[in-house]
C-alpha atoms as a PDB file:
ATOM      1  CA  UNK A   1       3.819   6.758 -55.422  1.00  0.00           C
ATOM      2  CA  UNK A   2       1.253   9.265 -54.613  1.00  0.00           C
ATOM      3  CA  UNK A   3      -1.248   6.848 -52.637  1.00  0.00           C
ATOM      4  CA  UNK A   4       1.931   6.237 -50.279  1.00  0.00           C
ATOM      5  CA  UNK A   5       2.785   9.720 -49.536  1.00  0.00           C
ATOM      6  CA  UNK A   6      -1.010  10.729 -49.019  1.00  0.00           C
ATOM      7  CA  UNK A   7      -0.967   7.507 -46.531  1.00  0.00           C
ATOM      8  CA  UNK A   8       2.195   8.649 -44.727  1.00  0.00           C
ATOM      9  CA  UNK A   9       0.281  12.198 -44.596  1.00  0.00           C
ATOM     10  CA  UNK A  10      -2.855  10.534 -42.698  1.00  0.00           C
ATOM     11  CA  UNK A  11      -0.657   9.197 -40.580  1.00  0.00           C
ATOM     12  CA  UNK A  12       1.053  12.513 -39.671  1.00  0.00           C
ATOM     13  CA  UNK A  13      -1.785  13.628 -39.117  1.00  0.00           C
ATOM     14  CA  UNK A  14      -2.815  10.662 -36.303  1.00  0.00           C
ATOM     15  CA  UNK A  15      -3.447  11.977 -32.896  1.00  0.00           C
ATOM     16  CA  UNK A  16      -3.698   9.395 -29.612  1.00  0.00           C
ATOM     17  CA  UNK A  17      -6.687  10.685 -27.604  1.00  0.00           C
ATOM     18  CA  UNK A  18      -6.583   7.519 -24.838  1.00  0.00           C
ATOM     19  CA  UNK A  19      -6.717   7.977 -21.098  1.00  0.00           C
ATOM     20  CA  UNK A  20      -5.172   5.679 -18.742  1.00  0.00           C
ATOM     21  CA  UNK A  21      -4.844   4.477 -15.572  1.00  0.00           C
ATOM     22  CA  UNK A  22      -2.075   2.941 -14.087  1.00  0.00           C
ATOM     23  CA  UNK A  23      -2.711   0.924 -10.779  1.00  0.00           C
ATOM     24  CA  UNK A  24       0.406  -0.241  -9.129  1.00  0.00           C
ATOM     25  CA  UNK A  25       0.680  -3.607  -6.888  1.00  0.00           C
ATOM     26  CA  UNK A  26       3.578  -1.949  -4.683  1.00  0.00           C
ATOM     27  CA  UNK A  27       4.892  -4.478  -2.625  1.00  0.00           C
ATOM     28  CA  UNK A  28       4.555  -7.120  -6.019  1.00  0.00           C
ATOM     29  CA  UNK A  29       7.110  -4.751  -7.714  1.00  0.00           C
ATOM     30  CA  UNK A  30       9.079  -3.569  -5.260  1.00  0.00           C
ATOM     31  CA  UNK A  31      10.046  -7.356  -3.972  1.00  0.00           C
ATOM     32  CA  UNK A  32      10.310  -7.951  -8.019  1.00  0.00           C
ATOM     33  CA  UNK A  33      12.555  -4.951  -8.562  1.00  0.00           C
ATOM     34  CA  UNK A  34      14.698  -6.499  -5.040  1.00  0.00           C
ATOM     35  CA  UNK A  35      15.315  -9.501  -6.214  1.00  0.00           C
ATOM     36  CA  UNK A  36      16.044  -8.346 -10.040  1.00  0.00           C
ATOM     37  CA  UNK A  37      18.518  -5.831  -8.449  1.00  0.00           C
ATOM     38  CA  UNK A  38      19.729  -8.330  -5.392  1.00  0.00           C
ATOM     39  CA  UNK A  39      19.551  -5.031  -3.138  1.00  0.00           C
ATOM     40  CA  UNK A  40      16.982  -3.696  -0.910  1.00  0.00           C
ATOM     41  CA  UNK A  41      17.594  -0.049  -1.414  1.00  0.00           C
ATOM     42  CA  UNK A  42      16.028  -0.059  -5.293  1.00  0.00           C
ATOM     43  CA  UNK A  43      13.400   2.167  -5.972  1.00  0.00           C
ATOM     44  CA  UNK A  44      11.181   2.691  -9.396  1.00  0.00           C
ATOM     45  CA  UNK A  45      12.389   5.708 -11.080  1.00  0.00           C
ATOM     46  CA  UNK A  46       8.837   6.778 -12.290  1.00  0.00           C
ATOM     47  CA  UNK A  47      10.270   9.279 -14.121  1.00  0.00           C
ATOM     48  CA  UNK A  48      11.644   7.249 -16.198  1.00  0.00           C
ATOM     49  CA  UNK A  49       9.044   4.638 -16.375  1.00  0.00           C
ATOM     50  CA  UNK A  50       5.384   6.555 -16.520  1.00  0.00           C
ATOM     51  CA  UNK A  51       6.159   8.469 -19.904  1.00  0.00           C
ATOM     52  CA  UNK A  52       7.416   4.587 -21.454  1.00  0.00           C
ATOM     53  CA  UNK A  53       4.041   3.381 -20.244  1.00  0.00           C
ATOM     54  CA  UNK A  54       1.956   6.194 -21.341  1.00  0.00           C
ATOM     55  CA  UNK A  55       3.354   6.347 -24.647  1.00  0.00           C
ATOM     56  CA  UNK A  56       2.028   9.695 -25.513  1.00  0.00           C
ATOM     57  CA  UNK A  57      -1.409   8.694 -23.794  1.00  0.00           C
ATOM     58  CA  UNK A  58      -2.947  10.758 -21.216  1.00  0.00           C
ATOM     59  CA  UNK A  59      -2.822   9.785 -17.576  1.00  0.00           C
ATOM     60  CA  UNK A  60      -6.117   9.904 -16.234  1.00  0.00           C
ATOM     61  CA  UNK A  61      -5.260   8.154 -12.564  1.00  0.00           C
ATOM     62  CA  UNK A  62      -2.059   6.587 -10.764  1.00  0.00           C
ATOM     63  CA  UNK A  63      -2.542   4.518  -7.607  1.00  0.00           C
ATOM     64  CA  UNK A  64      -0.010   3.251  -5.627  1.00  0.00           C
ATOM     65  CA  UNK A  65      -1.501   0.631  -3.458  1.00  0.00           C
ATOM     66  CA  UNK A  66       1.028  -0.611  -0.563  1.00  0.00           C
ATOM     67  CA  UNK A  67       0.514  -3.303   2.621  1.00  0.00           C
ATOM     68  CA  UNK A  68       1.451  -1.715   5.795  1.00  0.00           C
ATOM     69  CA  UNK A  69       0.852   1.670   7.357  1.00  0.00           C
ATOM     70  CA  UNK A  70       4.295   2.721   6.470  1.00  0.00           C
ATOM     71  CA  UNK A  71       4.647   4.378   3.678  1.00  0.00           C
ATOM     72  CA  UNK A  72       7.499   6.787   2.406  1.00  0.00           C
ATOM     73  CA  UNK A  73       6.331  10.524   2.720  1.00  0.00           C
ATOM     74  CA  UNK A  74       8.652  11.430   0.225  1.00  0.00           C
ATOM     75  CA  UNK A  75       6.844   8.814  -2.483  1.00  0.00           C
ATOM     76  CA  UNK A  76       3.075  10.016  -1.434  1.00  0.00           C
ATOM     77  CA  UNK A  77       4.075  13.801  -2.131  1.00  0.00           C
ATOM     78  CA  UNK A  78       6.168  12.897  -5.157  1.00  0.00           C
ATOM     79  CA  UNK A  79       3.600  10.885  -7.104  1.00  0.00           C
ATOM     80  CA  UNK A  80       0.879  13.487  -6.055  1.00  0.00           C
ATOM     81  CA  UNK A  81       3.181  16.841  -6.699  1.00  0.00           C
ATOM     82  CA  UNK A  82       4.507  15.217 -10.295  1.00  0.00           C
ATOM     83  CA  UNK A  83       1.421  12.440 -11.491  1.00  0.00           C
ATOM     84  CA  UNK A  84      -1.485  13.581  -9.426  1.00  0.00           C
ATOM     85  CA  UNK A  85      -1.455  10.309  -7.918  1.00  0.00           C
ATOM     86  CA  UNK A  86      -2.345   8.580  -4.764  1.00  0.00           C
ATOM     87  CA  UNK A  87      -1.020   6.164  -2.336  1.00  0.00           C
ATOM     88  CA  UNK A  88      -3.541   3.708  -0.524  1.00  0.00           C
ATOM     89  CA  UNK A  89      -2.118   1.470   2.194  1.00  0.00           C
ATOM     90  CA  UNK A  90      -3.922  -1.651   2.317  1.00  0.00           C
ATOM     91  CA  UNK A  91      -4.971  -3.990   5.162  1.00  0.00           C
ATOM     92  CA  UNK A  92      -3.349  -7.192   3.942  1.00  0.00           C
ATOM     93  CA  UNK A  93      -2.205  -7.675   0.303  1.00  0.00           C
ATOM     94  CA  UNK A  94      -3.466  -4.567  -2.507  1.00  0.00           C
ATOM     95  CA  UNK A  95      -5.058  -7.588  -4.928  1.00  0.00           C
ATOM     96  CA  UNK A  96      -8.621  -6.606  -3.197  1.00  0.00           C
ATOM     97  CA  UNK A  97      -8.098  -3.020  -3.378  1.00  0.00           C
ATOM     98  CA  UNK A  98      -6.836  -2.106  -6.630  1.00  0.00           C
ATOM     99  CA  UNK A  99      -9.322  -4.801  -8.283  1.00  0.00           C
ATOM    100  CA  UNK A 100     -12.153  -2.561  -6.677  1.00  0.00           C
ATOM    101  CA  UNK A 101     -10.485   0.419  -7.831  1.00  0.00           C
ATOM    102  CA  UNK A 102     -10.197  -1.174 -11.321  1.00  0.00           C
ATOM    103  CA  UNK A 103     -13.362  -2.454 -11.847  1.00  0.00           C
ATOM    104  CA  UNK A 104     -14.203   1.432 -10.289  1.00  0.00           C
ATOM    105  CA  UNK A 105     -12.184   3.365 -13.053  1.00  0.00           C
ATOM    106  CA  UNK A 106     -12.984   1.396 -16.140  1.00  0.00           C
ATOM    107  CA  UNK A 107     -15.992   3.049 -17.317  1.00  0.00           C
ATOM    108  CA  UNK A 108     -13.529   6.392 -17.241  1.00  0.00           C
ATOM    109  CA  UNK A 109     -10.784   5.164 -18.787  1.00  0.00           C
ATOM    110  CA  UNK A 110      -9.520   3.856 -22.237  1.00  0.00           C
ATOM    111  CA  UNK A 111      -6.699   1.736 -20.664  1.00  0.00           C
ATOM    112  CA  UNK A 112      -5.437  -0.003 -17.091  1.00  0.00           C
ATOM    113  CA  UNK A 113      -2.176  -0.813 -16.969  1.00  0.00           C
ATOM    114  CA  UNK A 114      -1.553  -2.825 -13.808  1.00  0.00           C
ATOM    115  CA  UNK A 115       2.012  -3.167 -12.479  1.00  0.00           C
ATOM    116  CA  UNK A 116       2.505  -6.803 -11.147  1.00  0.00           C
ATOM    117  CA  UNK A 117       3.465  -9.730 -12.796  1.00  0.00           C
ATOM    118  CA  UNK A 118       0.563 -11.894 -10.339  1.00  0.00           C
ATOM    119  CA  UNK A 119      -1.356 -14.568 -11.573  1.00  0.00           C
ATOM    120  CA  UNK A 120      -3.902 -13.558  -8.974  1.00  0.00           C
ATOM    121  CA  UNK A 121      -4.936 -11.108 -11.149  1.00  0.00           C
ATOM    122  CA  UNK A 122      -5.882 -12.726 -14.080  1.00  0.00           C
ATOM    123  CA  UNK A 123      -9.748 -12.901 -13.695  1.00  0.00           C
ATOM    124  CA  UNK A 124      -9.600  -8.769 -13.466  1.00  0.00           C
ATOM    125  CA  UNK A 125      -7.585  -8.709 -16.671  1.00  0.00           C
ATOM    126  CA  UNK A 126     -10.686 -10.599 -18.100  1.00  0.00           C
ATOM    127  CA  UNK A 127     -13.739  -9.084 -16.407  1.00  0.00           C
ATOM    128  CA  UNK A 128     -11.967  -5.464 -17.428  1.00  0.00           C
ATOM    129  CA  UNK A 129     -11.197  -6.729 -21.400  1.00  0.00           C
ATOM    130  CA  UNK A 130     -14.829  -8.186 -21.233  1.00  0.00           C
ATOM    131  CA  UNK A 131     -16.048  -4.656 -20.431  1.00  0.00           C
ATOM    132  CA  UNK A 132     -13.896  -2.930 -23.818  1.00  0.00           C
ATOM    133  CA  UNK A 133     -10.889  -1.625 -21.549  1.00  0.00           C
ATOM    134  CA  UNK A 134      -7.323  -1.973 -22.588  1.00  0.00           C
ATOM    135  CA  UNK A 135      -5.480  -3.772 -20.606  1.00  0.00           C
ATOM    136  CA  UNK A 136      -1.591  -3.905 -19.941  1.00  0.00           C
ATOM    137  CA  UNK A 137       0.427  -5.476 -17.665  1.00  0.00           C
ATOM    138  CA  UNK A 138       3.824  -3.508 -16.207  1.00  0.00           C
ATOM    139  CA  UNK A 139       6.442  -6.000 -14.741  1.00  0.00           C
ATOM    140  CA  UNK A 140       9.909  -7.462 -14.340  1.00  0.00           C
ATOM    141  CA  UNK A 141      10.386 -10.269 -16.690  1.00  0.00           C
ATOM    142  CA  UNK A 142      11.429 -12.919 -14.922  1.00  0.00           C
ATOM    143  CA  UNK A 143       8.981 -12.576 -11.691  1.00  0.00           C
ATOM    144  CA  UNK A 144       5.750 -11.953 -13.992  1.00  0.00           C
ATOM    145  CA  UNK A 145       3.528 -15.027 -14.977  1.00  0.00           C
ATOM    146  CA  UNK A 146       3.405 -16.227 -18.171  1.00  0.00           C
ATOM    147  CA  UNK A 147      -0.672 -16.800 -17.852  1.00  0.00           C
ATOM    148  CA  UNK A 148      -1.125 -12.963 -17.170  1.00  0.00           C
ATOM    149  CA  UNK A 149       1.567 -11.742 -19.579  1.00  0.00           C
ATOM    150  CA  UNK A 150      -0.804 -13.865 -22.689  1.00  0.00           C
ATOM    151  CA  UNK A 151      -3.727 -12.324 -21.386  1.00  0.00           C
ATOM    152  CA  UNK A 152      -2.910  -9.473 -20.878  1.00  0.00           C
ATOM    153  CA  UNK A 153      -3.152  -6.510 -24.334  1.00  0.00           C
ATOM    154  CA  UNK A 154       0.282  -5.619 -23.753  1.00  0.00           C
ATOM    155  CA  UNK A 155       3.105  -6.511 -21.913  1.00  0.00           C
ATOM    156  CA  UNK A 156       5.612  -3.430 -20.866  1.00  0.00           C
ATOM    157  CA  UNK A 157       9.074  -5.465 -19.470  1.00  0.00           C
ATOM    158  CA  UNK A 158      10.365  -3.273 -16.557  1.00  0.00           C
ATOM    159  CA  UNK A 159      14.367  -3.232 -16.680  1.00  0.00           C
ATOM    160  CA  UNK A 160      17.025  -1.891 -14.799  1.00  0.00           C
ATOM    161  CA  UNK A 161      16.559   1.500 -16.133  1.00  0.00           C
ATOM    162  CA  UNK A 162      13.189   2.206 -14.575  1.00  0.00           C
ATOM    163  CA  UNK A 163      14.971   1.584 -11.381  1.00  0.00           C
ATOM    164  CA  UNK A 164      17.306   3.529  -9.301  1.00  0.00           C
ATOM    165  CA  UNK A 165      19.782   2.012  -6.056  1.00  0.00           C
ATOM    166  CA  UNK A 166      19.609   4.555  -3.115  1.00  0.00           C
ATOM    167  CA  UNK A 167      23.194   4.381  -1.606  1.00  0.00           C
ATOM    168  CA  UNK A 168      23.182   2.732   1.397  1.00  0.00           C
ATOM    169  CA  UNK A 169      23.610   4.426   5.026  1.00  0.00           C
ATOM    170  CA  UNK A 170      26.938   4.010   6.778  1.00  0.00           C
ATOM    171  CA  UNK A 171      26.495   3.026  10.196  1.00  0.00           C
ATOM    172  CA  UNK A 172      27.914   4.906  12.674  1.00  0.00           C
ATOM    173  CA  UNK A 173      30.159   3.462  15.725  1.00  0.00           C
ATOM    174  CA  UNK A 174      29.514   4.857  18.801  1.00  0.00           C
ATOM    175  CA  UNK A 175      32.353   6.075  20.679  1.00  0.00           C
ATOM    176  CA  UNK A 176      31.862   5.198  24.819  1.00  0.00           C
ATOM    177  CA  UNK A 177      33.172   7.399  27.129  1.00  0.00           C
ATOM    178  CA  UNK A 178      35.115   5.661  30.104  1.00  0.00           C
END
């Protein structure tokens, strides 16, 4: 009886000293999140999701890597004012860039967690476990690949309550004057 409360007091006593980074394949989950949801206007709620990821971990870097030269204002000065994040537009597709950035960070970091459920980047989750990082992968179930899911460390499920449905705009009739 004593050995088990003595255990339960080292384990009290535990404290997580990991830093991570999370790299995010944007357009991966947002098109995953569009067709989970069937509706355009869904968003991540990163409020909601970051501190399930971290799981009391410390966030060393967030990247938000996005095709096309638009990008929301609003999510570039949120993820910087609340995460201390970034958001890199890429040329074509973000596989290039956030594997760079991955390969980048490792040496700094304890863990990667990359959100997309793409095959494409299975090789990185191996060349970054082959170098002693942690690696997790952050998806919806049903659009992630099974190949990258069993290679991955850890698999985080993404569900309809890490996402939010921005009502949508009425459109407004104009009125002709004759």
């Amino acid at each position: 009886m004593n050995d088990t409360k003595e255990t339960q007091n080292s384990l009290d006593n535990i404290i997580i000293s990991q830093s991570v980074a999370i790299l995010i394949d944007g357009n991966n989950i947002e098109r995953s999140i569009h067709a989970e949801a069937n509706d355009t206007n869904t968003m991540l709620n990163f409020d909601a999701l970051i501190p399930k990821l971290l799981l009391n971990r410390g966030l060393s870097r967030l990247v938000y890597f996005r095709e096309g030269k638009h990008i929301s204002n609003k999510l570039q000065e949120r993820l910087h004012n609340f995460y201390h994040g970034s958001v890199r537009p890429c040329h074509k597709s973000a596989d290039i860039p956030l594997s760079i950035n991955a390969i980048q960070v490792a040496d700094k970091v304890d863990t990667i967690i990359i959100m997309s459920g793409d095959a494409d980047y299975i090789d990185l989750v191996r060349h970054l476990k082959s170098e002693g990082v942690r690696v997790e992968i952050a998806a919806v179930e049903s659009t992630t690949s099974k190949l990258i899911k069993d290679e991955a460390d850890h698999f985080h499920e993404i569900t309809k309550e890490d996402w939010f449905t921005l009502p949508t705009k009425k459109s407004q009739k104009r009125r002709s004057k004759k």
